[in-house]
N, C-alpha and C. Protein backbone atom coordinates (compact mmCIF):
# COMPACT_ATOMS: atom_id res chain seq x y z
N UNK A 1 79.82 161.56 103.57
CA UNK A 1 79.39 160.19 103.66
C UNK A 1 80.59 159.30 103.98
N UNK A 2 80.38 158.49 105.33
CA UNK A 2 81.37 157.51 105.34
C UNK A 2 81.81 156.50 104.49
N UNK A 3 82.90 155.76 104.46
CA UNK A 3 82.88 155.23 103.33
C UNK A 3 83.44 153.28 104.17
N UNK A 4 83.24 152.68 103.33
CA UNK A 4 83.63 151.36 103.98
C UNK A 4 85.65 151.02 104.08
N UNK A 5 85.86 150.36 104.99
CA UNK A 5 87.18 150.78 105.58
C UNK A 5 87.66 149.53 104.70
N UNK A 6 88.97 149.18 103.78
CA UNK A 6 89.17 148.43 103.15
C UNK A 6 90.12 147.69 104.16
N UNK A 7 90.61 145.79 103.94
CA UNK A 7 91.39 145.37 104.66
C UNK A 7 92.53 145.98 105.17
N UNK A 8 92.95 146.86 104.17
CA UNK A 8 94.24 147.56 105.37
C UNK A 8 93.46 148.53 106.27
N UNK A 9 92.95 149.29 105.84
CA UNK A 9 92.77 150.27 107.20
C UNK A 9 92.35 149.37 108.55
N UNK A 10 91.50 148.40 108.22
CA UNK A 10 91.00 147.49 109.54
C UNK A 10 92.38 147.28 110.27
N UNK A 11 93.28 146.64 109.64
CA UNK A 11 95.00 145.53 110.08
C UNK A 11 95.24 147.03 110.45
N UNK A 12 95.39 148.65 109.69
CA UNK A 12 96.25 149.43 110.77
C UNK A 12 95.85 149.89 112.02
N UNK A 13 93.87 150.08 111.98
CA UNK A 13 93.57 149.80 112.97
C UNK A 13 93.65 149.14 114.13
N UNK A 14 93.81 147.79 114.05
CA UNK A 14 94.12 146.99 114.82
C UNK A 14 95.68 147.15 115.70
N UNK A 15 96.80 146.96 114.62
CA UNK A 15 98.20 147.71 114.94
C UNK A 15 97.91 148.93 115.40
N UNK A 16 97.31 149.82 115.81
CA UNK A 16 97.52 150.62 116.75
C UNK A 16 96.56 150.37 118.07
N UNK A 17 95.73 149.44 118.19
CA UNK A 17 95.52 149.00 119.02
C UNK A 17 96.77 148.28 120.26
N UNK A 18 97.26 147.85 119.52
CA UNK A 18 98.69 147.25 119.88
C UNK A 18 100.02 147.77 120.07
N UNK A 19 100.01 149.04 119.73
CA UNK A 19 101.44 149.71 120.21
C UNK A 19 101.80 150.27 121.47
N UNK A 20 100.84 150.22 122.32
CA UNK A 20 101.15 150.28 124.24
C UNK A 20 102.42 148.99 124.48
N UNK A 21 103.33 149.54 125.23
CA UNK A 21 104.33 148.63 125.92
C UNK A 21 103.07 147.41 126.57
N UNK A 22 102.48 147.47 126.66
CA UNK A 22 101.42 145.97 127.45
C UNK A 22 100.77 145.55 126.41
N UNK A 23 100.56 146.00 124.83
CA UNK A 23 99.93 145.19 124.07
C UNK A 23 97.95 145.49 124.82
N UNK A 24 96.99 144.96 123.94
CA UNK A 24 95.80 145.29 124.27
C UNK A 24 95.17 143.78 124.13
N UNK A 25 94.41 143.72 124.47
CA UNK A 25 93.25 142.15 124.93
C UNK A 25 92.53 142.27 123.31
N UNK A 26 91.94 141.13 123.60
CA UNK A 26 91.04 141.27 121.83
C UNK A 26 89.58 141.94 122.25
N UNK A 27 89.12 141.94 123.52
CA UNK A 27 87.94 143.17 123.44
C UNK A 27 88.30 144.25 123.36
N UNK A 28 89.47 144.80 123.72
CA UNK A 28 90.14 146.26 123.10
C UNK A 28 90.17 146.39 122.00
N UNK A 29 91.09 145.42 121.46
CA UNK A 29 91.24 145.75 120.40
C UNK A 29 89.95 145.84 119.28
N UNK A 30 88.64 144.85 119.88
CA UNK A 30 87.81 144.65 118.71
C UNK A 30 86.95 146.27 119.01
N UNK A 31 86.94 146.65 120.39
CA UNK A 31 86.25 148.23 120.23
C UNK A 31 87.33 149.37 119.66
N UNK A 32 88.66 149.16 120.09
CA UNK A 32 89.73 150.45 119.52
C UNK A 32 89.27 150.31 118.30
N UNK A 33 88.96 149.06 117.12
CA UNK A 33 89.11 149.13 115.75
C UNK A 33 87.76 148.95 114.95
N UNK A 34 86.66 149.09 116.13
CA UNK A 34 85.50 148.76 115.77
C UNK A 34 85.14 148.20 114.39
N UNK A 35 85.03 146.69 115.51
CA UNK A 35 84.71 145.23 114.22
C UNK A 35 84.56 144.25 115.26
N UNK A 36 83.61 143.50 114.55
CA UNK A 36 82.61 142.29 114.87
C UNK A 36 83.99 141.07 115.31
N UNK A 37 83.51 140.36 116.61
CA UNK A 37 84.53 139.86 116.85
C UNK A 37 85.03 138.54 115.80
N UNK A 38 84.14 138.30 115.00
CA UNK A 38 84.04 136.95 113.71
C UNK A 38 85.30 137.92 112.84
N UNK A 39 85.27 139.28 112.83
CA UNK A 39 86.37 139.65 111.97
C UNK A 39 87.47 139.89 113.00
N UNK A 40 87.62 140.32 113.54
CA UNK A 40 88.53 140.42 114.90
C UNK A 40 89.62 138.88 114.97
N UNK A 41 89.08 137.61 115.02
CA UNK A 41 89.51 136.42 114.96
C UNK A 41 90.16 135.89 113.45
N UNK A 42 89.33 136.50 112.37
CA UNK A 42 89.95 136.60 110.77
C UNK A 42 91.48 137.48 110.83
N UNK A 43 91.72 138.69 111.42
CA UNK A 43 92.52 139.30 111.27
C UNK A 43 93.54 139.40 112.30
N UNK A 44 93.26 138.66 113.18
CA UNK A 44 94.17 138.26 114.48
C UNK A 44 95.14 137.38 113.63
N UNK A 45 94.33 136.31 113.64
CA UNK A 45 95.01 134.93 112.83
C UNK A 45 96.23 135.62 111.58
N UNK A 46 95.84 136.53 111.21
CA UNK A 46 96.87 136.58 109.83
C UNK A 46 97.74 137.51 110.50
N UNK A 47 97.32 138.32 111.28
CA UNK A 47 99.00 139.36 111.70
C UNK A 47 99.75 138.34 112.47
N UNK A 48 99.02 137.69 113.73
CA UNK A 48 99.78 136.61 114.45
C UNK A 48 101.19 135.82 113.17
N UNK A 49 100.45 135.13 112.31
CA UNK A 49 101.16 134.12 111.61
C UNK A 49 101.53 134.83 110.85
N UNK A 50 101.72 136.05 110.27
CA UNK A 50 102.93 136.69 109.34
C UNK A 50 103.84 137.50 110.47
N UNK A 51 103.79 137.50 111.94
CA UNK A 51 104.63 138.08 112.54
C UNK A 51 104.33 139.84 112.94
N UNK A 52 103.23 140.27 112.35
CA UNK A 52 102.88 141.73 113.04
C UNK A 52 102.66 142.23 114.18
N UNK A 53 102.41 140.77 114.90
CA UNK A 53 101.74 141.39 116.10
C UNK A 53 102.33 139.96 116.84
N UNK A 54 102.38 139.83 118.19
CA UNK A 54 102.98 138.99 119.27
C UNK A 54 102.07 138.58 120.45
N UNK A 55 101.83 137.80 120.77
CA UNK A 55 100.97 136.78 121.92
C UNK A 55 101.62 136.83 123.04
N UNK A 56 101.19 137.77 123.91
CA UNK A 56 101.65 137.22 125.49
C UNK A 56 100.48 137.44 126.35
N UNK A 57 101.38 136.63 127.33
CA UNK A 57 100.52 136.07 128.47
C UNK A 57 100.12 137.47 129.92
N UNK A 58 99.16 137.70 129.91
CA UNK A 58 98.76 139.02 130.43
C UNK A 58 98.75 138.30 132.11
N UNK A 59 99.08 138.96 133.30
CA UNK A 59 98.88 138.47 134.87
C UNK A 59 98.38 137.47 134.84
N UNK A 60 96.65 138.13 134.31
CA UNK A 60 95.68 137.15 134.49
C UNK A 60 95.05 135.79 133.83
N UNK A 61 96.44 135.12 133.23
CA UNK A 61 96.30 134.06 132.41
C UNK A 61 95.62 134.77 131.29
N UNK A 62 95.24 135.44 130.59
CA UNK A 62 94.69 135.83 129.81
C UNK A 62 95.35 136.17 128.13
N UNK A 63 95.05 136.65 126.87
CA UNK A 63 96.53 137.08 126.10
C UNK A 63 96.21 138.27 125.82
N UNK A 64 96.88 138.87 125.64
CA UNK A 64 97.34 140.34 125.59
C UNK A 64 98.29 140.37 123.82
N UNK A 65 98.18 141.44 122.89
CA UNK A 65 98.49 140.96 121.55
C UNK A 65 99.40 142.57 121.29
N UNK A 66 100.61 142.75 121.12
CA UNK A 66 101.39 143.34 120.47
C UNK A 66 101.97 143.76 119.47
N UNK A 67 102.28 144.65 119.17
CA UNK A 67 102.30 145.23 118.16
C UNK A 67 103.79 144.95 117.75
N UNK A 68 104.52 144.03 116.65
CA UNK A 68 106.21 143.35 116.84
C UNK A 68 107.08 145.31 116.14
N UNK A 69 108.29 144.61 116.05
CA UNK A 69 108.89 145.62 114.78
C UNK A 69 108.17 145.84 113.36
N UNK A 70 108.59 144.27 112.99
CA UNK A 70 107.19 144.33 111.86
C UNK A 70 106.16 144.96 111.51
N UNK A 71 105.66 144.98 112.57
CA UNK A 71 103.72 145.31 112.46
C UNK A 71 104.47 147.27 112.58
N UNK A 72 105.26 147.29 113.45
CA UNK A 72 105.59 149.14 113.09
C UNK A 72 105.53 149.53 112.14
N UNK A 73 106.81 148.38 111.33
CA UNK A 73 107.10 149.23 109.83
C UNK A 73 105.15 148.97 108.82
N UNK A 74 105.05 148.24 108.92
CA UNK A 74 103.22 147.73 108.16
C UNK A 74 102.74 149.00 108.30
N UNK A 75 103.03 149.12 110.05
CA UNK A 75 101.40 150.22 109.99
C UNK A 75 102.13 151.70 109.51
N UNK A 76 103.64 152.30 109.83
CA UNK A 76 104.48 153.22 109.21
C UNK A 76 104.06 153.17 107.19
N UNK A 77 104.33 152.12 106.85
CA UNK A 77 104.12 152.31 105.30
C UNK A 77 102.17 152.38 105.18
N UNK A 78 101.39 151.56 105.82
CA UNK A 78 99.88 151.81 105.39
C UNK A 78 99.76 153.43 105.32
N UNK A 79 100.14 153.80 106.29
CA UNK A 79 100.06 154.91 107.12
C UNK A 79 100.32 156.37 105.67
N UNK A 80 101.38 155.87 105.26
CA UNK A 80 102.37 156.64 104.39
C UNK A 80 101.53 156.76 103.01
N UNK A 81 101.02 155.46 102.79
CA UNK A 81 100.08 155.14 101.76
C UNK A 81 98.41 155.84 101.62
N UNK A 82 97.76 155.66 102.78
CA UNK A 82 96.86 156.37 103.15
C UNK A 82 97.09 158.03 102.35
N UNK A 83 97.90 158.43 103.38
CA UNK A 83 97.72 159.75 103.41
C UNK A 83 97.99 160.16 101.99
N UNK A 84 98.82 159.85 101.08
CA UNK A 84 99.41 159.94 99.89
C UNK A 84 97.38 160.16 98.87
N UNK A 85 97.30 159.04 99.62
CA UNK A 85 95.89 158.74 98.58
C UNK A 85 94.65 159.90 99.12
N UNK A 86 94.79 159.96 100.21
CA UNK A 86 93.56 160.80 101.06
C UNK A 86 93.94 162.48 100.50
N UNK A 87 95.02 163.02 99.98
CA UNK A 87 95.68 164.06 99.52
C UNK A 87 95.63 164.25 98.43
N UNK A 88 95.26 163.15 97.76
CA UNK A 88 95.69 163.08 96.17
C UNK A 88 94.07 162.81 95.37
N UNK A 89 93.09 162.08 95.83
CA UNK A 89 91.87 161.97 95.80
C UNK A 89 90.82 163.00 95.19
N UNK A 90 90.72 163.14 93.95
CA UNK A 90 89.85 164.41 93.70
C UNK A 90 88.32 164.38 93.94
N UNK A 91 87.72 164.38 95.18
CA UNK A 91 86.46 164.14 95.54
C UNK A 91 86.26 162.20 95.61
N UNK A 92 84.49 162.17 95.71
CA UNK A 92 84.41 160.72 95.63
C UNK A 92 84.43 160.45 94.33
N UNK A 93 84.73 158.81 94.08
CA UNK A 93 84.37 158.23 93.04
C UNK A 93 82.95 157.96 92.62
């Protein structure tokens, strides 16, 4: 049984949407991390303004959203955290 993805897994989702040298558009990113674009715009807003992720300007006037140093080490420690717990987990709760 699947289980519901808590705010971090969504944010590391997203950060790996974003680790291509070109950064990914927010319809990428909202299918790479599959989520409703009302949450997509919730969680943009907070990596943007704590610095995880970076705004540029794609050819086509458009923005394109990156993944900074920051957002590496974030998604490196979620990452670290995860697995620790997914290993350690004795069945469901």
């Amino acid at each position: 049984m699947k289980h519901r993805r808590s705010n971090i897994e969504i944010m590391a989702d997203m950060l790996r949407a974003g680790c291509n040298g070109n950064g990914a558009g927010k319809t990428e990113i909202m299918y790479t991390a599959n989520m409703s674009y009302y949450q997509l715009q919730k969680y943009l807003h907070f990596l943007l303004t704590q610095g995880f992720i970076d705004r540029l300007v794609a050819e086509n006037s458009h923005f394109n959203y990156r993944i900074t140093e920051k957002g590496s080490r974030l998604l490196k420690s979620i990452d670290n955290v995860l697995e620790v717990l997914e290993s350690g987990v004795p069945g469901d709760f």
